[in-house]
C-alpha atoms as a PDB file:
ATOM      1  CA  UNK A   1       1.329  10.460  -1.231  1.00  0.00           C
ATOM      2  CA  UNK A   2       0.676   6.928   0.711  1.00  0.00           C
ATOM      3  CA  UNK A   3      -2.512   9.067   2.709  1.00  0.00           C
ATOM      4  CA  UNK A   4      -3.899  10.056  -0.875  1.00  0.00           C
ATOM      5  CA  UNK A   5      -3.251   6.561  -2.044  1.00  0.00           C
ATOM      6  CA  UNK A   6      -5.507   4.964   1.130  1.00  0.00           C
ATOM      7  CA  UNK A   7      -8.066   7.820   0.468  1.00  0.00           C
ATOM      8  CA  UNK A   8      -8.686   6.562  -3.198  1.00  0.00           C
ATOM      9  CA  UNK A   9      -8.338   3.207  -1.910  1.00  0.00           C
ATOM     10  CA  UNK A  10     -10.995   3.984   0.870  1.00  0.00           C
ATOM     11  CA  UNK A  11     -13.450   5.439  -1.734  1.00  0.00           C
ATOM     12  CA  UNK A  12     -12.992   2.921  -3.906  1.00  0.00           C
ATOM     13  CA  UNK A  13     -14.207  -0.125  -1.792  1.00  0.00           C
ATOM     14  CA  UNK A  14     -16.743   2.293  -0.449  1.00  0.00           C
ATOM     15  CA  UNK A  15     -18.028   2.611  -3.962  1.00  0.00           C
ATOM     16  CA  UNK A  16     -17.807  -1.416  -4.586  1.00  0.00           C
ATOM     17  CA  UNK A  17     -19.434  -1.882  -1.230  1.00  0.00           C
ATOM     18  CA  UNK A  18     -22.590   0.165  -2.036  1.00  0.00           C
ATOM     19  CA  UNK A  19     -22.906  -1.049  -6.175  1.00  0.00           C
ATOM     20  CA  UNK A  20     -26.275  -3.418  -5.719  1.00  0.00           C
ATOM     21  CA  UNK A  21     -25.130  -5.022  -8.843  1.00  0.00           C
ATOM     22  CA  UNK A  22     -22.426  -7.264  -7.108  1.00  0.00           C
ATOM     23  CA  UNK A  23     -18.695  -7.506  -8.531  1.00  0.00           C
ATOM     24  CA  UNK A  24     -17.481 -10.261 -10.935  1.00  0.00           C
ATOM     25  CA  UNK A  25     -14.402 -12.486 -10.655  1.00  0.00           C
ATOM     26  CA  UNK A  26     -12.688 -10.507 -12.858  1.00  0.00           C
ATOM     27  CA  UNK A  27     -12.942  -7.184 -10.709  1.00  0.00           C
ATOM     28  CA  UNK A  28     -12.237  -9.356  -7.633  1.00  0.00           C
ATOM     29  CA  UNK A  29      -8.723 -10.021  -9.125  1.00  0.00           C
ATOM     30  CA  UNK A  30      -7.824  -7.050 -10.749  1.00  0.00           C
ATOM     31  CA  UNK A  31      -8.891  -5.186  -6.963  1.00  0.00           C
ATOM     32  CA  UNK A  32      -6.891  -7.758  -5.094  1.00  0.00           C
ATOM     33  CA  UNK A  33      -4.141  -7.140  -7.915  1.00  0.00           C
ATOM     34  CA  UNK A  34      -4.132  -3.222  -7.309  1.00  0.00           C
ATOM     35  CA  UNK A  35      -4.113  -3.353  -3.148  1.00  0.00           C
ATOM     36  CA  UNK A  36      -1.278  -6.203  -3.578  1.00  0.00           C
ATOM     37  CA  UNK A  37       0.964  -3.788  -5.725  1.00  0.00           C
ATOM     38  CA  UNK A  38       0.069  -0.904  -3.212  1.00  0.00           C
ATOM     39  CA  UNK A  39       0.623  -2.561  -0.462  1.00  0.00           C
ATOM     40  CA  UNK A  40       3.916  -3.953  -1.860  1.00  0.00           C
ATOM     41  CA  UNK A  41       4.900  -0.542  -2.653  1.00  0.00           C
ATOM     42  CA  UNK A  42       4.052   0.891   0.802  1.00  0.00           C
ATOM     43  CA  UNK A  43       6.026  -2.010   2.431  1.00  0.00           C
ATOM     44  CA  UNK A  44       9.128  -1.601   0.293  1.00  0.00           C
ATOM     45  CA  UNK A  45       9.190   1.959   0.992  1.00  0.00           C
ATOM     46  CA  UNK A  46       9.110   1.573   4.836  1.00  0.00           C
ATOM     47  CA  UNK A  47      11.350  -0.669   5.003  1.00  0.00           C
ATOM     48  CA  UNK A  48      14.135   1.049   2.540  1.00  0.00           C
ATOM     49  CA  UNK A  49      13.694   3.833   4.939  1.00  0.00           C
ATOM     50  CA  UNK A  50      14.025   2.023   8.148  1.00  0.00           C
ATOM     51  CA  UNK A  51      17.292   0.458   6.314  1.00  0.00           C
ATOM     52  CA  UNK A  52      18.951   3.700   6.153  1.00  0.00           C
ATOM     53  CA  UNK A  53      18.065   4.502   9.621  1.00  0.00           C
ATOM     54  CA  UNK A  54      19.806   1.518  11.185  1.00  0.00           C
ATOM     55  CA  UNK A  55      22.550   1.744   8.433  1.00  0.00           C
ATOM     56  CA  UNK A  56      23.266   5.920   9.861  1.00  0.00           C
ATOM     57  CA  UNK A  57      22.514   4.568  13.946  1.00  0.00           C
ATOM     58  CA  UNK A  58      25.546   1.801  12.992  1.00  0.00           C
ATOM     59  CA  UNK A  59      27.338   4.748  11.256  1.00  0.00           C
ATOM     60  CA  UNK A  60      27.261   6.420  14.519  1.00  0.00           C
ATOM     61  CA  UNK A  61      28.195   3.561  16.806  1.00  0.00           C
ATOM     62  CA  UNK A  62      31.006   3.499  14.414  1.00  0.00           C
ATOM     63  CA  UNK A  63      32.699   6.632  14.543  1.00  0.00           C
END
């Protein structure tokens, strides 16, 4: 899912990049709004996993 998610994200700023008519504020906020919920969503989900690994490695020192 996250690799399809940086694919469209890829495409899209490729496709911003090459428009000749140049971006308004407007689209510069709601992009920076998008990649700022992504990215929030990408970090929460690493780190929720990386929880769980050091909460079963403690589980293991444990027993």
């Amino acid at each position: 899912m996250l690799r399809t998610l940086a694919t469209f994200v890829r495409r899209a700023w490729r496709a911003l990049r090459a428009d000749q008519r140049g971006l308004t504020t407007l689209e510069y906020v709601i992009a920076a709004g998008i990649i700022l919920v992504v990215l929030s969503a990408a970090i929460l989900a690493w780190n929720n996993g990386l929880a769980q690994r050091i909460g079963d490695l403690v589980g293991q020192l444990l027993a």
